[in-house]
C-alpha atoms as a PDB file:
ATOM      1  CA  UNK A   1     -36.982   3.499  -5.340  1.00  0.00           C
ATOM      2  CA  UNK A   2     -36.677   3.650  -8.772  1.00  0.00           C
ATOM      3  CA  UNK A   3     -33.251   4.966  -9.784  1.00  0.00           C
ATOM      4  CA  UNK A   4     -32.043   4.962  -6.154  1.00  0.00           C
ATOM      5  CA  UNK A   5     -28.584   2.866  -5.232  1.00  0.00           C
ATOM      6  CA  UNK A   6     -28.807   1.028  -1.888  1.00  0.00           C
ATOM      7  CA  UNK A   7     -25.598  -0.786  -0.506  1.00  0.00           C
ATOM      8  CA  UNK A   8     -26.592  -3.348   2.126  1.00  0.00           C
ATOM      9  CA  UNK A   9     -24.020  -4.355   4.693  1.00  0.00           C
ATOM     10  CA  UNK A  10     -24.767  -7.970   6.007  1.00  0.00           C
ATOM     11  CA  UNK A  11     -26.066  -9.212   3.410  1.00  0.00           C
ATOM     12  CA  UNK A  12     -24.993 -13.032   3.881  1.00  0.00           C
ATOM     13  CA  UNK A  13     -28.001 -13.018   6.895  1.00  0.00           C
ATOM     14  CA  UNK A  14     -31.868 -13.516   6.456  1.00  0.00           C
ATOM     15  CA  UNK A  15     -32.641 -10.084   6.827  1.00  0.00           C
ATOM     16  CA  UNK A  16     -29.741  -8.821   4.659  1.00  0.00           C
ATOM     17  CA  UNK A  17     -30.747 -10.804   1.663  1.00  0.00           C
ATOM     18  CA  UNK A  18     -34.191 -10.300   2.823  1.00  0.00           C
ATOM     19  CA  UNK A  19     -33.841  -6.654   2.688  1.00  0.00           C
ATOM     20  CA  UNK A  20     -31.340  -6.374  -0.882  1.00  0.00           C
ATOM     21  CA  UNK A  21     -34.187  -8.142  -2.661  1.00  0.00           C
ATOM     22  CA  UNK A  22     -37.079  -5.810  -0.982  1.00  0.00           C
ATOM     23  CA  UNK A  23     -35.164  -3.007  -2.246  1.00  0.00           C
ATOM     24  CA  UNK A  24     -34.487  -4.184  -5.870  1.00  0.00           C
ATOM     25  CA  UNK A  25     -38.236  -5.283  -5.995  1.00  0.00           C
ATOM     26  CA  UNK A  26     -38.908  -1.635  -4.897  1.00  0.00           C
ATOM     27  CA  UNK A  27     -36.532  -0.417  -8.392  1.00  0.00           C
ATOM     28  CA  UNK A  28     -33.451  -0.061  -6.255  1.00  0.00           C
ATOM     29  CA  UNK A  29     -30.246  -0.917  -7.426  1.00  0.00           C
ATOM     30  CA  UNK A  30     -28.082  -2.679  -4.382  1.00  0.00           C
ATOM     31  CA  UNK A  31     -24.219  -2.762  -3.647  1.00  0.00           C
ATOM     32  CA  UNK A  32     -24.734  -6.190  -1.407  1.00  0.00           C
ATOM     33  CA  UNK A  33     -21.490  -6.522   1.228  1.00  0.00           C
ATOM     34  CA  UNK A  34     -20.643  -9.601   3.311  1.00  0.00           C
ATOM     35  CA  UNK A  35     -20.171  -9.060   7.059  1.00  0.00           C
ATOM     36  CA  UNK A  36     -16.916 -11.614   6.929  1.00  0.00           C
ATOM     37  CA  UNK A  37     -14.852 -12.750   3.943  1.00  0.00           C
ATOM     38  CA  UNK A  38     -15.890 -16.398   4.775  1.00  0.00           C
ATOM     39  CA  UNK A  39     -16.324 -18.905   1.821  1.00  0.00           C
ATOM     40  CA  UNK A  40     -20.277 -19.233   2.911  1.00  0.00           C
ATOM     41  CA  UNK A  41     -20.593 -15.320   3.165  1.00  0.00           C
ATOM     42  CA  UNK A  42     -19.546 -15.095  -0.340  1.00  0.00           C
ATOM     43  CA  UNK A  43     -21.573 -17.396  -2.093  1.00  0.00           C
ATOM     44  CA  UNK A  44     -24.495 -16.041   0.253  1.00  0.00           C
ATOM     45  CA  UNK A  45     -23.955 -12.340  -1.488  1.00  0.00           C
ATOM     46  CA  UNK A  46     -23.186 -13.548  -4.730  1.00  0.00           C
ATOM     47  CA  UNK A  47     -26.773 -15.817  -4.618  1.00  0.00           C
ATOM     48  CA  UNK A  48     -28.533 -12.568  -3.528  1.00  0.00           C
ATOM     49  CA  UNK A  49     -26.856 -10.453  -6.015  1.00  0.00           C
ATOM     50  CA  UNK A  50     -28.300 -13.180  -8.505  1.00  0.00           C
ATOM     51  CA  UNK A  51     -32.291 -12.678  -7.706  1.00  0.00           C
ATOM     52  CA  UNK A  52     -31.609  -8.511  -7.878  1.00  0.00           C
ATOM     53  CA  UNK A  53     -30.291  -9.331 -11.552  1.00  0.00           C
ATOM     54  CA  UNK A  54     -33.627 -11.391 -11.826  1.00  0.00           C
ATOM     55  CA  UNK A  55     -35.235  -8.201 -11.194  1.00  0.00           C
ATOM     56  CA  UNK A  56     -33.578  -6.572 -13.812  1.00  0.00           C
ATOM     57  CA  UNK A  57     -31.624  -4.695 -10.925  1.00  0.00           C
ATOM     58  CA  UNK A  58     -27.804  -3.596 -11.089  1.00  0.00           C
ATOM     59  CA  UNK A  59     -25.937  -4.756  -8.223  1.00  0.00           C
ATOM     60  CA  UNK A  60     -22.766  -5.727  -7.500  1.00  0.00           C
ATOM     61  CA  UNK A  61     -21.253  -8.382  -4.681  1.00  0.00           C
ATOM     62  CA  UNK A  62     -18.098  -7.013  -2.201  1.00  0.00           C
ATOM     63  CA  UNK A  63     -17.101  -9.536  -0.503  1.00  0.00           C
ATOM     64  CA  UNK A  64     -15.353  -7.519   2.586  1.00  0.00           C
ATOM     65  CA  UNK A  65     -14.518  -7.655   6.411  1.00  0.00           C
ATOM     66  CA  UNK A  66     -17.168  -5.430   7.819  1.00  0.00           C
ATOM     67  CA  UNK A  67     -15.066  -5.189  11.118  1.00  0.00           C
ATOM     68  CA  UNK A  68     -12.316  -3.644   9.244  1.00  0.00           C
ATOM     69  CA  UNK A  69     -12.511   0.310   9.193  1.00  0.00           C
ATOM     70  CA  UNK A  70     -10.577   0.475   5.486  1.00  0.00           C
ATOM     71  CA  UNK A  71     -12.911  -2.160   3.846  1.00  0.00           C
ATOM     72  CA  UNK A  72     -15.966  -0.223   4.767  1.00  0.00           C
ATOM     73  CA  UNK A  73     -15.275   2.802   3.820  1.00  0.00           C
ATOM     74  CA  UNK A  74     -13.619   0.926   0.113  1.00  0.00           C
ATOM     75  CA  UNK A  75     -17.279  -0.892   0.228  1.00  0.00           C
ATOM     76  CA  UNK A  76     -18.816   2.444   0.310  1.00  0.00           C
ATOM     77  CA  UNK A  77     -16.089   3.703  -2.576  1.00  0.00           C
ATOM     78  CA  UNK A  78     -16.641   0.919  -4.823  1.00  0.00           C
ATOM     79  CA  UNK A  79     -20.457   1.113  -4.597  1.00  0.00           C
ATOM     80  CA  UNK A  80     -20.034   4.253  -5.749  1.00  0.00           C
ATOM     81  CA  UNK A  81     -18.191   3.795  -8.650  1.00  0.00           C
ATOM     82  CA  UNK A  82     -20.005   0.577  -9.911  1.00  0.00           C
ATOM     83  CA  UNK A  83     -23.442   1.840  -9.440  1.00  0.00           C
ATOM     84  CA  UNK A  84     -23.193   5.338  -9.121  1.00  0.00           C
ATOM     85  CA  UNK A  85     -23.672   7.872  -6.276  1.00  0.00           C
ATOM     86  CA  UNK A  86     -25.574   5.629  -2.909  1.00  0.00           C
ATOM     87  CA  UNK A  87     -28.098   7.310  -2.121  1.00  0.00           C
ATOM     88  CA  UNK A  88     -28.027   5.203   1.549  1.00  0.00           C
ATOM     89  CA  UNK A  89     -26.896   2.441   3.352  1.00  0.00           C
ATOM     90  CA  UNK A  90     -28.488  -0.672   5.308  1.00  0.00           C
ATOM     91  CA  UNK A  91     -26.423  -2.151   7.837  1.00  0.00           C
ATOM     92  CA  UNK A  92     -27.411  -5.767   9.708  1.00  0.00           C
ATOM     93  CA  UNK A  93     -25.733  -4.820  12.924  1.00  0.00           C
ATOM     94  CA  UNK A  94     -23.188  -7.330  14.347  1.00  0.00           C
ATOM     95  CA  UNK A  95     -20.868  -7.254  16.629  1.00  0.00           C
ATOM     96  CA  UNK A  96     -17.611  -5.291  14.970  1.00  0.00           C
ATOM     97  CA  UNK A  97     -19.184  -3.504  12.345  1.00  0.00           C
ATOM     98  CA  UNK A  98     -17.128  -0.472  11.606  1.00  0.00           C
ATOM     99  CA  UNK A  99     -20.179   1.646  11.964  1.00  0.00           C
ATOM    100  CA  UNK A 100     -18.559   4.965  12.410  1.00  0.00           C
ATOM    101  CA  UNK A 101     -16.438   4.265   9.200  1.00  0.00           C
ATOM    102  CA  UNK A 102     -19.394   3.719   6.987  1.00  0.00           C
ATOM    103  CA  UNK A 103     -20.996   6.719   8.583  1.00  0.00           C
ATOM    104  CA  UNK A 104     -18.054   8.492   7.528  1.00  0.00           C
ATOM    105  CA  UNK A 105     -17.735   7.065   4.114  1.00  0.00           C
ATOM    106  CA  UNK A 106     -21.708   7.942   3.558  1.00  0.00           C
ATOM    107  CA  UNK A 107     -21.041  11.419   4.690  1.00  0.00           C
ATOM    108  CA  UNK A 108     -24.270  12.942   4.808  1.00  0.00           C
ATOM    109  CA  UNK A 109     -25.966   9.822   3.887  1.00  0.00           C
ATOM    110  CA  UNK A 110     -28.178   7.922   5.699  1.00  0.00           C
ATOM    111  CA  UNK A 111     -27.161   4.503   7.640  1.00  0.00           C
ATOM    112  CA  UNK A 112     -30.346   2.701   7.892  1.00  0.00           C
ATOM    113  CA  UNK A 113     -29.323   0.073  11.093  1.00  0.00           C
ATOM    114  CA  UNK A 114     -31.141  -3.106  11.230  1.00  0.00           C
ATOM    115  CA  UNK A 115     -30.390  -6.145  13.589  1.00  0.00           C
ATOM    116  CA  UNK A 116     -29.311  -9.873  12.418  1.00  0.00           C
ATOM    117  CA  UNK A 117     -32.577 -10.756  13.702  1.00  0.00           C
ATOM    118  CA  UNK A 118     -34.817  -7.828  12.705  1.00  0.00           C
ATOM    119  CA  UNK A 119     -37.613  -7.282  10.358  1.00  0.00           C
ATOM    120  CA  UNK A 120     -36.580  -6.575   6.879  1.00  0.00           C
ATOM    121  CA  UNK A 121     -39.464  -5.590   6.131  1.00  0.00           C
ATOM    122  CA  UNK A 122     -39.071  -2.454   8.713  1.00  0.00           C
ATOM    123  CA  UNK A 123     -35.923  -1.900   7.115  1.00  0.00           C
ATOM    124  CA  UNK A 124     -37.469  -1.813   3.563  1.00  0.00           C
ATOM    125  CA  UNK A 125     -39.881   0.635   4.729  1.00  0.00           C
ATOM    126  CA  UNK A 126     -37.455   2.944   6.266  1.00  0.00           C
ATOM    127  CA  UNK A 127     -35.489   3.202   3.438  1.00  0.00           C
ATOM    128  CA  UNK A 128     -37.876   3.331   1.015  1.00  0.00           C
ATOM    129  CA  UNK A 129     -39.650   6.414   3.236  1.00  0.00           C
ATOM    130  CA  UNK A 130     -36.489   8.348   2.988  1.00  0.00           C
ATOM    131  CA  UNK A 131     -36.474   8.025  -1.142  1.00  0.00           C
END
């Protein structure tokens, strides 16, 4: 994964945190994007973002409303220009996720789905198998 950018959407949850420090362990620099814009989400992804920086990771925190179709596709945007081109995206699945705005941000892309109470490990693997 080494040189690949990785923005995980969720990653407030166990398996979102879970899976942004699997990836920057793997060499992966990770964009890491709350679910909600709650106080806890925020220190959540900005706690995260500190252990890929242990790694000697980039990454960046965005703390956004997943549910809202603008602030996913700016998540994707941003990621972008702070880390450079994604290569793909992890998503902890939740009820109002703008999925088909992030697809549509990503463009070609891929969205790498993974559920709030899912194996991040699985996740790791699938994104790590499409490097």
């Amino acid at each position: 994964m080494a040189g690949k950018r990785v923005l995980v959407v969720g990653g407030e949850t166990a398996v979102g945190r879970a899976v942004a420090v699997g990836l920057a362990e793997a060499g992966a620099d990770v964009a890491i994007a709350s679910l909600t814009q709650e106080t806890k989400a925020e220190f959540s992804i900005n706690s995260a973002l500190n252990e890929v920086w242990a790694l000697g990771r980039q990454g960046v925190a965005l703390v956004i409303d997943a549910s809202d179709e603008d602030e996913a596709r700016q998540a994707v945007h941003q990621s972008d220009r702070e880390l450079g081109r994604l290569d793909t995206a992890v998503v902890v699945t939740s009820a109002g996720v703008a999925l088909d705005a992030l697809r549509d941000a990503l463009g070609a892309r891929r969205l790498v789905e993974v559920a709030e109470d899912g194996s991040a490990e699985e996740a790791v693997a699938a994104v790590v198998g499409v490097g």
